[in-house]
PDB file of N, CA and C in Angstrom:
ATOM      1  N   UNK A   1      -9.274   9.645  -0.719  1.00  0.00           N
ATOM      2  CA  UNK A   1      -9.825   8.349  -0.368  1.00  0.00           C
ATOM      3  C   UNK A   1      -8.681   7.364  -0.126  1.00  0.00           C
ATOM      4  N   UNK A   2      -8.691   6.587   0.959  1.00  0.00           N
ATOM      5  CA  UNK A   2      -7.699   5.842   1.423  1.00  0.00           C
ATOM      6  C   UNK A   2      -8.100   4.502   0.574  1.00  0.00           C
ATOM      7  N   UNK A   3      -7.235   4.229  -0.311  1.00  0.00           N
ATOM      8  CA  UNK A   3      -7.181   2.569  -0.607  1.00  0.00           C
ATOM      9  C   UNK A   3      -6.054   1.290  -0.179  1.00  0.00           C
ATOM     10  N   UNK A   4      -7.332   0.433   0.655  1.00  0.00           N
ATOM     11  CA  UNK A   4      -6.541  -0.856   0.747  1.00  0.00           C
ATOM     12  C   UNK A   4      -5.455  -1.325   0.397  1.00  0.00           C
ATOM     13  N   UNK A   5      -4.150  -1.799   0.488  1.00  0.00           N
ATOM     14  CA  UNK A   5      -3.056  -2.447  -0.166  1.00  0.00           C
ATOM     15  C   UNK A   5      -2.984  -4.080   0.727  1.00  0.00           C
ATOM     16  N   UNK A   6      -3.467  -5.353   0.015  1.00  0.00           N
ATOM     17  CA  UNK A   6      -3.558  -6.412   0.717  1.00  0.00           C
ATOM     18  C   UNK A   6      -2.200  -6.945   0.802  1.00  0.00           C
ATOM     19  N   UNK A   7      -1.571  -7.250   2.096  1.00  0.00           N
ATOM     20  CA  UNK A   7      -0.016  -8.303   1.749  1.00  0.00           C
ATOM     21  C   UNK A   7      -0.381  -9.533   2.557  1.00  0.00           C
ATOM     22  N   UNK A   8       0.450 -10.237   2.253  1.00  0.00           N
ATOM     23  CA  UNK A   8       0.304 -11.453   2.765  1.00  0.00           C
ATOM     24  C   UNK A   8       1.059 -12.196   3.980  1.00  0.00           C
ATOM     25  N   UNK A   9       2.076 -11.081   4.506  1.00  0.00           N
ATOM     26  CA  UNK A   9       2.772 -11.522   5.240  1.00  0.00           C
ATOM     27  C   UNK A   9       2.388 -10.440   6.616  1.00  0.00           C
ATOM     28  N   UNK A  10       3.178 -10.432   7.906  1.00  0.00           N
ATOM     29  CA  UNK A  10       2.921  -9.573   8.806  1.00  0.00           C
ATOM     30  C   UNK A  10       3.375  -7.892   8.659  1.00  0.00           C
ATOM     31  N   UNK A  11       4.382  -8.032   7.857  1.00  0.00           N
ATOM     32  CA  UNK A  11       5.088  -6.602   7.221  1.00  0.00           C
ATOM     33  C   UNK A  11       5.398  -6.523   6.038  1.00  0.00           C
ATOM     34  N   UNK A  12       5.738  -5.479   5.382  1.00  0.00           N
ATOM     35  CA  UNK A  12       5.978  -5.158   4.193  1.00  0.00           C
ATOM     36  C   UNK A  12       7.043  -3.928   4.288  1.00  0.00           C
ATOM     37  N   UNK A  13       8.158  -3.677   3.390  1.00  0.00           N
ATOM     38  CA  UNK A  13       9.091  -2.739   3.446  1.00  0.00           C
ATOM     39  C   UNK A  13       8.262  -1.781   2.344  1.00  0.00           C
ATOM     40  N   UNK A  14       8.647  -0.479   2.507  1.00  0.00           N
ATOM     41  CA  UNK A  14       8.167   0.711   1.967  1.00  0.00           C
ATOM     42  C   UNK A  14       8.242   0.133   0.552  1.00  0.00           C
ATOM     43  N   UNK A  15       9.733   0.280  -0.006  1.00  0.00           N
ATOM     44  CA  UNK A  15       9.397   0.080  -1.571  1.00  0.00           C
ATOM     45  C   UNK A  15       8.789  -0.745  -2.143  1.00  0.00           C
ATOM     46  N   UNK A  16       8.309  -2.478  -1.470  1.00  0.00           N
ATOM     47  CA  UNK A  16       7.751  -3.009  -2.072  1.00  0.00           C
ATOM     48  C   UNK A  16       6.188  -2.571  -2.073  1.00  0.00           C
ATOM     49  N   UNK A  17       5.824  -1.938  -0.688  1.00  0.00           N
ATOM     50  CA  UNK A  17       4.251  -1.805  -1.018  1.00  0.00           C
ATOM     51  C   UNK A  17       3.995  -0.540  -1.862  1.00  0.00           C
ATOM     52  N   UNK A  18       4.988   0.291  -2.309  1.00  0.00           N
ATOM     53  CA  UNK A  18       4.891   0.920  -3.238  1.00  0.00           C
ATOM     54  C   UNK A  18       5.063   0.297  -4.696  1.00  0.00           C
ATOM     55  N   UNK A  19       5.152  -0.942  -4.941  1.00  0.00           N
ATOM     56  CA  UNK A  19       5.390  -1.553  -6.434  1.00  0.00           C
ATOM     57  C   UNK A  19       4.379  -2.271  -5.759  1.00  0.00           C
ATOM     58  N   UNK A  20       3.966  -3.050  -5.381  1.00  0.00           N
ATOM     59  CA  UNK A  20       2.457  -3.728  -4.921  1.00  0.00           C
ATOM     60  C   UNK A  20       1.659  -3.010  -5.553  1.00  0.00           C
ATOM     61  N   UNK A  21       1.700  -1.256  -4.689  1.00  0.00           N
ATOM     62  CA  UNK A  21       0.261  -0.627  -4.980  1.00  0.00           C
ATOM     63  C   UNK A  21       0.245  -0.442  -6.417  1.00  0.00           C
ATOM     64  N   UNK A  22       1.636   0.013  -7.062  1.00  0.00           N
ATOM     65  CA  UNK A  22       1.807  -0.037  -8.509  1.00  0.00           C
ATOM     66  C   UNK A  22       1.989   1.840  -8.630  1.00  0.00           C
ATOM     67  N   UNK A  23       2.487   2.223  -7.562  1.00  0.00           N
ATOM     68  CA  UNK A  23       2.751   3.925  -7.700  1.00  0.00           C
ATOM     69  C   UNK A  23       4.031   3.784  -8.429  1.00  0.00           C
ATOM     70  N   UNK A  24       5.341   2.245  -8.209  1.00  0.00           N
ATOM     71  CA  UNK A  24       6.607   2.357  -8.947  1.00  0.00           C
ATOM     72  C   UNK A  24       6.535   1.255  -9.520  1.00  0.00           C
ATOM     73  N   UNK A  25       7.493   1.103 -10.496  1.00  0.00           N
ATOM     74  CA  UNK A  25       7.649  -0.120 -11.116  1.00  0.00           C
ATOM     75  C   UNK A  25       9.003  -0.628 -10.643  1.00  0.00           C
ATOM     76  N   UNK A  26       9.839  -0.451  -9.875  1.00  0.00           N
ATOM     77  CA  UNK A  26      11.170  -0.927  -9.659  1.00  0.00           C
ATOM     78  C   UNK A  26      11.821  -0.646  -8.226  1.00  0.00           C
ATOM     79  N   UNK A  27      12.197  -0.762  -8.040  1.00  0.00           N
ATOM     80  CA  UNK A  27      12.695  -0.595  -6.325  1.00  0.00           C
ATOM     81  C   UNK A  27      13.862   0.827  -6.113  1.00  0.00           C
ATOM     82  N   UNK A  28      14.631   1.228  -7.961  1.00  0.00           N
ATOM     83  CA  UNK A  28      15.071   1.762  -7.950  1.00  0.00           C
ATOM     84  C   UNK A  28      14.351   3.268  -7.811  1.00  0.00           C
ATOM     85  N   UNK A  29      12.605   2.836  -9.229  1.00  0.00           N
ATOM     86  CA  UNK A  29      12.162   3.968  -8.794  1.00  0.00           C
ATOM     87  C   UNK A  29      11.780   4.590  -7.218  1.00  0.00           C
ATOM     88  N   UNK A  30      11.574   3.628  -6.600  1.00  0.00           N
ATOM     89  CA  UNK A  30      11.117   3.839  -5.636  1.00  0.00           C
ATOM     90  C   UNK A  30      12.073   4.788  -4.338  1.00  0.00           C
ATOM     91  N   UNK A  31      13.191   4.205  -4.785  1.00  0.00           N
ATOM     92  CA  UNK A  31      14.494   5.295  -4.025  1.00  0.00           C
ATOM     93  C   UNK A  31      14.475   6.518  -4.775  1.00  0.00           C
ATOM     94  N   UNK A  32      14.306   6.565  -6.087  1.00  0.00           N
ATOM     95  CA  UNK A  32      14.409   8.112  -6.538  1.00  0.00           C
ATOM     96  C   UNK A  32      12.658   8.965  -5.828  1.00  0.00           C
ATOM     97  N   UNK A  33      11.828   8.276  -6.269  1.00  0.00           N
ATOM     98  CA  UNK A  33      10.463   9.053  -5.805  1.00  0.00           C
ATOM     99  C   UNK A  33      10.477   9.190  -4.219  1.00  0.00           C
ATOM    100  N   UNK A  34      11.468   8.464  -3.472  1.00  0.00           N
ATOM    101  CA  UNK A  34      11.282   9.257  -2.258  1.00  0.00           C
ATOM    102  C   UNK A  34      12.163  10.791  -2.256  1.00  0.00           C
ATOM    103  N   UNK A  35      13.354  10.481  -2.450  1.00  0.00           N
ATOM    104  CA  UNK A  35      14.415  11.790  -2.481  1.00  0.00           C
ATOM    105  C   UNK A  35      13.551  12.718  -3.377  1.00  0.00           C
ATOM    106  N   UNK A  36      12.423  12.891  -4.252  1.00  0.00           N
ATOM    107  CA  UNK A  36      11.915  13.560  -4.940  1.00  0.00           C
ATOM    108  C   UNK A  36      10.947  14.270  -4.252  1.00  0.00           C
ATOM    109  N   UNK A  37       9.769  13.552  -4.046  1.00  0.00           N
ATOM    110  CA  UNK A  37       8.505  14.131  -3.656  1.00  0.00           C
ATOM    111  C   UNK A  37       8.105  13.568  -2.098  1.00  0.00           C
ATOM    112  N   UNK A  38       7.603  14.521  -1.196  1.00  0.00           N
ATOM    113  CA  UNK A  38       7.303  14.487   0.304  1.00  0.00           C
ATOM    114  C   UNK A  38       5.958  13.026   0.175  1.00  0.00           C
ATOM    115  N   UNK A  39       6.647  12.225   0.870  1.00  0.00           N
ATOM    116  CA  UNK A  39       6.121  10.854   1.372  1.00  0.00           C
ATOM    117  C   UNK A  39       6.149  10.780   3.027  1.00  0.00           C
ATOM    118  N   UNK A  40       4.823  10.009   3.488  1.00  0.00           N
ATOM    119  CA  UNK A  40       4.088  10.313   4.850  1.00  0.00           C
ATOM    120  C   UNK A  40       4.284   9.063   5.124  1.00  0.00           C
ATOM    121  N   UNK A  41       4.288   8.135   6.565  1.00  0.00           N
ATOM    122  CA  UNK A  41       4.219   7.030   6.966  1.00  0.00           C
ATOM    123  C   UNK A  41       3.469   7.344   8.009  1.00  0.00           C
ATOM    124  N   UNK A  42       1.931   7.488   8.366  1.00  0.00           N
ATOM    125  CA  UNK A  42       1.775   7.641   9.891  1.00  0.00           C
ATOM    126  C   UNK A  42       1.762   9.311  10.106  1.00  0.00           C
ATOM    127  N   UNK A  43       1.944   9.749   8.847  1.00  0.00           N
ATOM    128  CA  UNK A  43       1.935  11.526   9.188  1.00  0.00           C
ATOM    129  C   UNK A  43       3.361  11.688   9.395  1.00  0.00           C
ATOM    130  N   UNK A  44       4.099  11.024   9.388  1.00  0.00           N
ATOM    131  CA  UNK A  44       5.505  11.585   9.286  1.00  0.00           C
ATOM    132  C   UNK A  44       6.483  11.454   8.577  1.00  0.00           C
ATOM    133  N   UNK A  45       6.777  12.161   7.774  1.00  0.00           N
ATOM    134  CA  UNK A  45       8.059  11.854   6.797  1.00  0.00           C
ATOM    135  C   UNK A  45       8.568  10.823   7.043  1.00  0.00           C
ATOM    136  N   UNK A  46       8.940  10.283   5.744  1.00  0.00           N
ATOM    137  CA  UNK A  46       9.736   9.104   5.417  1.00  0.00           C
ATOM    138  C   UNK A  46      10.820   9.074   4.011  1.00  0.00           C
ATOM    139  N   UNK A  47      11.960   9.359   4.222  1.00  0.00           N
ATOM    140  CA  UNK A  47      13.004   8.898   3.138  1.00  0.00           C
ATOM    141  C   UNK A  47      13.671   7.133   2.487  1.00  0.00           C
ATOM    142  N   UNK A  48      13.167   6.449   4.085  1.00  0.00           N
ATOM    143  CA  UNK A  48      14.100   5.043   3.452  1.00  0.00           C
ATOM    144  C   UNK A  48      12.925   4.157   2.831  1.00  0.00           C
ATOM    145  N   UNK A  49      13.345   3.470   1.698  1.00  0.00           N
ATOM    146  CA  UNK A  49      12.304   2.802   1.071  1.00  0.00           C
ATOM    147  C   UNK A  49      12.518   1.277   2.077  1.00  0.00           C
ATOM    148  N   UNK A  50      13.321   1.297   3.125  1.00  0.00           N
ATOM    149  CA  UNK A  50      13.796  -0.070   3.896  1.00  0.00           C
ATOM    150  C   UNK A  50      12.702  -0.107   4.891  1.00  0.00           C
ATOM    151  N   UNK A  51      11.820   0.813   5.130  1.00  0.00           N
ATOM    152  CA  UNK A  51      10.951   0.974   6.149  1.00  0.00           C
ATOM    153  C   UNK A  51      10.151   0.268   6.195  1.00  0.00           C
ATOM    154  N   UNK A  52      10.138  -0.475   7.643  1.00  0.00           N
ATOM    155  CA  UNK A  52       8.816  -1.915   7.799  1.00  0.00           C
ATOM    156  C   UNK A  52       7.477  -1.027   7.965  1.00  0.00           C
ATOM    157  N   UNK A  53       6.572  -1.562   7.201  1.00  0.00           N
ATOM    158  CA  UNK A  53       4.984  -1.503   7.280  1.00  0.00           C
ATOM    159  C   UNK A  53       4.203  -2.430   8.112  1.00  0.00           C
ATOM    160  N   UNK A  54       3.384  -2.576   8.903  1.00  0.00           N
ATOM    161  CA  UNK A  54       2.635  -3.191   9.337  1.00  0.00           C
ATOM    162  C   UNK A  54       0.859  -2.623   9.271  1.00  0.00           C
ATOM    163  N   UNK A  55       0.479  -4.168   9.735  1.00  0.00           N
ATOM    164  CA  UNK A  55      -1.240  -3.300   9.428  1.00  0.00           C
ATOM    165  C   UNK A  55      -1.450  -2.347   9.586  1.00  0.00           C
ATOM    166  N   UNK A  56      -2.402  -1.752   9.282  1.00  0.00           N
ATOM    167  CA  UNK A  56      -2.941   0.008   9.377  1.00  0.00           C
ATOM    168  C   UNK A  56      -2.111   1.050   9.404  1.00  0.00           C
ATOM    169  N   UNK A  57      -1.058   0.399   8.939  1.00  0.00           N
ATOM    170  CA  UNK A  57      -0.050   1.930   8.464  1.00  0.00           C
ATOM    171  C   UNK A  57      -0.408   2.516   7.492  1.00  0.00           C
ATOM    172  N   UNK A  58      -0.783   3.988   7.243  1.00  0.00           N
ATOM    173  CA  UNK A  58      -1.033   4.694   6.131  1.00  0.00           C
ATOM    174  C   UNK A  58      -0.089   5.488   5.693  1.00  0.00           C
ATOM    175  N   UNK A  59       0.162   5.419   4.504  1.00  0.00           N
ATOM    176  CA  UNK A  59       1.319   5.882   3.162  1.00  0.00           C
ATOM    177  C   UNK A  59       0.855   6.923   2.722  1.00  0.00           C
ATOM    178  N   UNK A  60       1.340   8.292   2.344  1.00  0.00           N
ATOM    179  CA  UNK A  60       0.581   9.310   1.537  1.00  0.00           C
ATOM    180  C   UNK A  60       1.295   9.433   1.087  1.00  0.00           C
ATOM    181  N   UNK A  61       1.612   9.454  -0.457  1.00  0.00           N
ATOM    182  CA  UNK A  61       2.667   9.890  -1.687  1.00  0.00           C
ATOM    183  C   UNK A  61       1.802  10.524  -2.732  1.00  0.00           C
ATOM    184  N   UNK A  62       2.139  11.837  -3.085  1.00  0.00           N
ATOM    185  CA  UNK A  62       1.736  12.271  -4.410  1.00  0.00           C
ATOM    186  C   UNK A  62       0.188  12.328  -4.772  1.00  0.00           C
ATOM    187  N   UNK A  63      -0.766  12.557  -3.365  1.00  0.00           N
ATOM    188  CA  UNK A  63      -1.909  12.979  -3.401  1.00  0.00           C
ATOM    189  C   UNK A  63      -2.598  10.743  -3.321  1.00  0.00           C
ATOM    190  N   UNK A  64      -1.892  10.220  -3.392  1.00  0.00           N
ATOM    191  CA  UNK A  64      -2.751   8.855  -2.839  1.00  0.00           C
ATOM    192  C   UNK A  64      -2.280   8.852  -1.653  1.00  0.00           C
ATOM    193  N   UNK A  65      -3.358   8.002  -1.121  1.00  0.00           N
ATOM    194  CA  UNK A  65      -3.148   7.494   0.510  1.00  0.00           C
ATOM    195  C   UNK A  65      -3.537   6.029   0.400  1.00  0.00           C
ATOM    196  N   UNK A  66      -2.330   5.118   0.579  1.00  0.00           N
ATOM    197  CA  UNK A  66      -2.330   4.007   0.311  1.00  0.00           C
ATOM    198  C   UNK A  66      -2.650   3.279   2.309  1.00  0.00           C
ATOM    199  N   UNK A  67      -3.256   2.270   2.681  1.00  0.00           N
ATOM    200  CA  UNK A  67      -3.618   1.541   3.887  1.00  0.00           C
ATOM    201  C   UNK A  67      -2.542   0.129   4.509  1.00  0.00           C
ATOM    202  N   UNK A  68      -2.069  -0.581   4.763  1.00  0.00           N
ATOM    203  CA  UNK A  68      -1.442  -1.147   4.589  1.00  0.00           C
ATOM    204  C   UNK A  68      -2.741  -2.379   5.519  1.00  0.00           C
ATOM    205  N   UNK A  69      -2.661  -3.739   4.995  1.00  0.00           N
ATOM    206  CA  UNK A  69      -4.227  -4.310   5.176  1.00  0.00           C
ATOM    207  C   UNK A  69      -3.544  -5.931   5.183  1.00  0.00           C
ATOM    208  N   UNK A  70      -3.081  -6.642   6.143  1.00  0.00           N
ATOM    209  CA  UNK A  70      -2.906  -7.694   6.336  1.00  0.00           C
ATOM    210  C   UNK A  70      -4.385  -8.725   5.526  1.00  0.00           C
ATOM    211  N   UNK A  71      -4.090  -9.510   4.734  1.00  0.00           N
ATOM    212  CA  UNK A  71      -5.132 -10.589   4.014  1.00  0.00           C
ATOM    213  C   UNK A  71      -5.053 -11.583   5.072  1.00  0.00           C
ATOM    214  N   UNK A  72      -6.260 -11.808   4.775  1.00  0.00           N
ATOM    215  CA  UNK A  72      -6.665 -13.352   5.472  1.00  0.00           C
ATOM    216  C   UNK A  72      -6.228 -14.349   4.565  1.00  0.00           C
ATOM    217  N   UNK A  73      -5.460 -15.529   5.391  1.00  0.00           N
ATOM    218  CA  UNK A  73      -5.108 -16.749   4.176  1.00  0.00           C
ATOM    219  C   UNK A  73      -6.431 -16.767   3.518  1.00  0.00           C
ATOM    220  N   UNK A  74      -5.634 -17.454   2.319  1.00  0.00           N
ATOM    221  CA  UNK A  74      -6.548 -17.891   1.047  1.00  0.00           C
ATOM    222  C   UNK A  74      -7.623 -19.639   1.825  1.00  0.00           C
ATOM    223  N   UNK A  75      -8.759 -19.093   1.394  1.00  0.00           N
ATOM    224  CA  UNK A  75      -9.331 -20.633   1.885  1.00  0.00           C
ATOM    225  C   UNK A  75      -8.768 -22.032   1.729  1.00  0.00           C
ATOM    226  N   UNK A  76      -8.178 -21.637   0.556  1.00  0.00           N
ATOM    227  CA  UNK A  76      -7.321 -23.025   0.067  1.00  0.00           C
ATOM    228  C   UNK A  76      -6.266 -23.393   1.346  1.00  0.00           C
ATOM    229  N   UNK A  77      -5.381 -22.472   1.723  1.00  0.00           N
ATOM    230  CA  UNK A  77      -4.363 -22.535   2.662  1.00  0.00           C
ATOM    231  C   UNK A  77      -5.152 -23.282   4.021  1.00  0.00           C
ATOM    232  N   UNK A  78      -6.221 -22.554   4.570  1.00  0.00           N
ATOM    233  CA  UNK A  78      -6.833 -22.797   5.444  1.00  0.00           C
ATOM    234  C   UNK A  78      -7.419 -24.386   5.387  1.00  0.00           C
ATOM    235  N   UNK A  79      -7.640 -25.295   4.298  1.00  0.00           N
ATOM    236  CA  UNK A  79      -8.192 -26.402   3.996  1.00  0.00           C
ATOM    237  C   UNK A  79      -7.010 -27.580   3.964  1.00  0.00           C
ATOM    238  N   UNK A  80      -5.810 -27.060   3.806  1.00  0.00           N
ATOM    239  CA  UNK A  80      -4.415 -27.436   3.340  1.00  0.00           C
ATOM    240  C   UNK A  80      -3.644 -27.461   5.172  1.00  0.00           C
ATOM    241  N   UNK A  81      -4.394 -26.701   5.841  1.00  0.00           N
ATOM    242  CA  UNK A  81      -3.693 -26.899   7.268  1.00  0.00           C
ATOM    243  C   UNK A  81      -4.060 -27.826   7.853  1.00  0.00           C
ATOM    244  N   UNK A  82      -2.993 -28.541   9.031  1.00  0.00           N
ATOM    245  CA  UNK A  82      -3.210 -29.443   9.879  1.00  0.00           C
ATOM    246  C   UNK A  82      -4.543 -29.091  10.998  1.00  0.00           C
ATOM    247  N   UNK A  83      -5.081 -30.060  11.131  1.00  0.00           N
ATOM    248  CA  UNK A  83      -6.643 -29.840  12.139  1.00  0.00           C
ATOM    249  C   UNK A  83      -5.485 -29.631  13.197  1.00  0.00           C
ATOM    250  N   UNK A  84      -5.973 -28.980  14.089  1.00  0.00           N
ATOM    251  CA  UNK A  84      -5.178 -28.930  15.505  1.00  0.00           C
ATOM    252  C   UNK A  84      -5.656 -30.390  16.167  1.00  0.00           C
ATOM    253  N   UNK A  85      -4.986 -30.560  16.973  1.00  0.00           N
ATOM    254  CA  UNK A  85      -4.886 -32.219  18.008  1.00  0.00           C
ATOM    255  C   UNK A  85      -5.750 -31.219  19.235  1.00  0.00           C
ATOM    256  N   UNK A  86      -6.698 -32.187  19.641  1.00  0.00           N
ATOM    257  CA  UNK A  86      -7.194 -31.873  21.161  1.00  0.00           C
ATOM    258  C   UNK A  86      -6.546 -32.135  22.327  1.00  0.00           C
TER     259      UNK A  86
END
């Protein structure tokens, strides 16, 4: 089952959406669990944890399949923006 990972920006680098999803706790783990165990980006191997993510990229590590899922601003943000000028 593929689960969602929400970020907030347009990309995300490998190791952080792997401490996001909470598969590592450190950026270091995250360089050792690649050199360890076969990790997918898109169906294709991936070693650098430097690797940009964008929406609908799918991650497979260690039997999860993580989504990569751009969030919609928070309503607050949206209430906090300038009205556009006509």
């Amino acid at each position: 089952m593929t689960r969602e990972v929400p970020i907030r920006e347009q990309t995300i680098r490998l190791g952080q959406l792997l401490k996001l999803a909470g598969v590592v706790a450190s950026g270091s783990e995250a360089k050792t669990l690649l050199t360890s165990v076969p990790l997918t980006v898109n169906g294709e191997t991936e070693t650098r944890r430097g690797r940009q993510l964008h929406d609908g990229d799918v991650v497979r590590v260690e039997g999860a399949e993580l989504m990569v899922s751009v969030a919609l601003p928070a309503l607050e943000e949206i209430r906090q923006a300038p009205a556009a000028s006509p």
